[in-house]
Protein backbone atom coordinates (compact mmCIF):
# COMPACT_ATOMS: atom_id res chain seq x y z
CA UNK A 1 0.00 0.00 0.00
CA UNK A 2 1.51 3.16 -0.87
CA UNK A 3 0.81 6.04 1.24
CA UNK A 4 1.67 9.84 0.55
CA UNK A 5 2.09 11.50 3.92
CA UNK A 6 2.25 15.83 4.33
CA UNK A 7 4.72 16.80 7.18
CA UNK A 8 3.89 19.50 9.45
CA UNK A 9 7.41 21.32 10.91
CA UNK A 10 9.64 19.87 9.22
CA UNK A 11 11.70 20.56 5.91
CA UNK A 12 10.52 17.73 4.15
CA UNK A 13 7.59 18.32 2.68
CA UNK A 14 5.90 14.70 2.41
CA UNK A 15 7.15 11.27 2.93
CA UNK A 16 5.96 9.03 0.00
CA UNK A 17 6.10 4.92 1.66
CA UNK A 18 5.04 1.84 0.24
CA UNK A 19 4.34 -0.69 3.17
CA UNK A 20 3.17 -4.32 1.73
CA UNK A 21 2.29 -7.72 3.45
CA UNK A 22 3.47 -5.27 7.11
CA UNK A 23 6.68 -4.80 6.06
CA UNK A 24 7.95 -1.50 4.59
CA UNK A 25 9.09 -1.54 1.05
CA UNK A 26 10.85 1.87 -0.01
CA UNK A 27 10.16 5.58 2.13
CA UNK A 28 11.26 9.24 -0.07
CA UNK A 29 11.06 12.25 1.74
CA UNK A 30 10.12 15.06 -0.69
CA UNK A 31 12.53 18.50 -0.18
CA UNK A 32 14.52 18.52 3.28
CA UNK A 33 18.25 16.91 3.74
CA UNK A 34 18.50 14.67 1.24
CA UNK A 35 21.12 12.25 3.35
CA UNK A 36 18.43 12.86 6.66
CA UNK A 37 16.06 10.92 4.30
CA UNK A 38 18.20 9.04 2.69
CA UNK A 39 19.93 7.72 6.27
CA UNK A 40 16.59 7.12 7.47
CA UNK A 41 15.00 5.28 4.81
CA UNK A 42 17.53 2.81 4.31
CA UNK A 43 17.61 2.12 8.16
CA UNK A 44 13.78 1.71 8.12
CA UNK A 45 13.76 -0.30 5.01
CA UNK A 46 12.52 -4.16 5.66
CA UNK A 47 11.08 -3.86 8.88
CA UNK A 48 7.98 -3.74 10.43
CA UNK A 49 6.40 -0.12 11.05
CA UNK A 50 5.86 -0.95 14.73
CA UNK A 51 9.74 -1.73 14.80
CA UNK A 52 10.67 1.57 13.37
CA UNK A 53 7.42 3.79 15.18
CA UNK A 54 9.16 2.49 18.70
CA UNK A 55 12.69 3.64 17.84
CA UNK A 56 12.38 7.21 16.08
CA UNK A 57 8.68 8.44 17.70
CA UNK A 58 9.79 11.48 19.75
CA UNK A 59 13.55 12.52 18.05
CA UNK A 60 13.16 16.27 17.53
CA UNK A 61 15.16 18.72 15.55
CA UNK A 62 16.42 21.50 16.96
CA UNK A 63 14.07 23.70 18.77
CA UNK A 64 11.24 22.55 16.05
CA UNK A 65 9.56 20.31 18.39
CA UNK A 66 9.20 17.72 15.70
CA UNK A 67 11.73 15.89 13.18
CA UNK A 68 11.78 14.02 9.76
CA UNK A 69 12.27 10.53 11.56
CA UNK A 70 9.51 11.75 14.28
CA UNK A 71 7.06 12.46 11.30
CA UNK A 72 7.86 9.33 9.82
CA UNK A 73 6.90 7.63 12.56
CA UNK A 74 3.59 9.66 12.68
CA UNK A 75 2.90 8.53 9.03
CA UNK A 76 3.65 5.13 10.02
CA UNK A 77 1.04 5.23 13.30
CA UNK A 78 -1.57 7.20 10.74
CA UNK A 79 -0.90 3.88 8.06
CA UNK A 80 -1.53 0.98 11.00
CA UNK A 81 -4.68 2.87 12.40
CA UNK A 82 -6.16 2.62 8.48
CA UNK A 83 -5.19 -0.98 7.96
């Protein structure tokens, strides 16, 4: 299932995922620091979304409250509650 997911406070401006049979297939994050995404992504790459939700929920960035890895794991929690 492939999910386009709008960020709120951070650079990127959407996270594009695919998740399929609960395990996540490929994550881009749209504008923002490239190797951010790019670190990210291939760390969160082949694992389950509750794997990756329990280990980046929460990082912030700077004084911005939030954080690309922190709204991936909010598109990730968004994704389970529809499934």
């Amino acid at each position: 299932m492939k999910t386009i997911y709008e960020t709120t406070g951070t650079c990127a401006k959407e996270i594009h995922i695919d998740i399929e049979d609960g395990i996540i297939q490929s994550i881009e994050f749209v504008r923002g620091c490239p190797g951010g995404g790019k670190g990210v992504s291939a760390l969160a790459v082949g694992r389950k979304p509750e794997e990756v939700i329990g280990v980046i929920k929460g990082i912030i960035c700077g004084d911005k409250g939030t954080s690309c890895p922190d709204q991936l794991a909010n598109a990730l929690s968004e994704h389970l509650a529809k499934a």
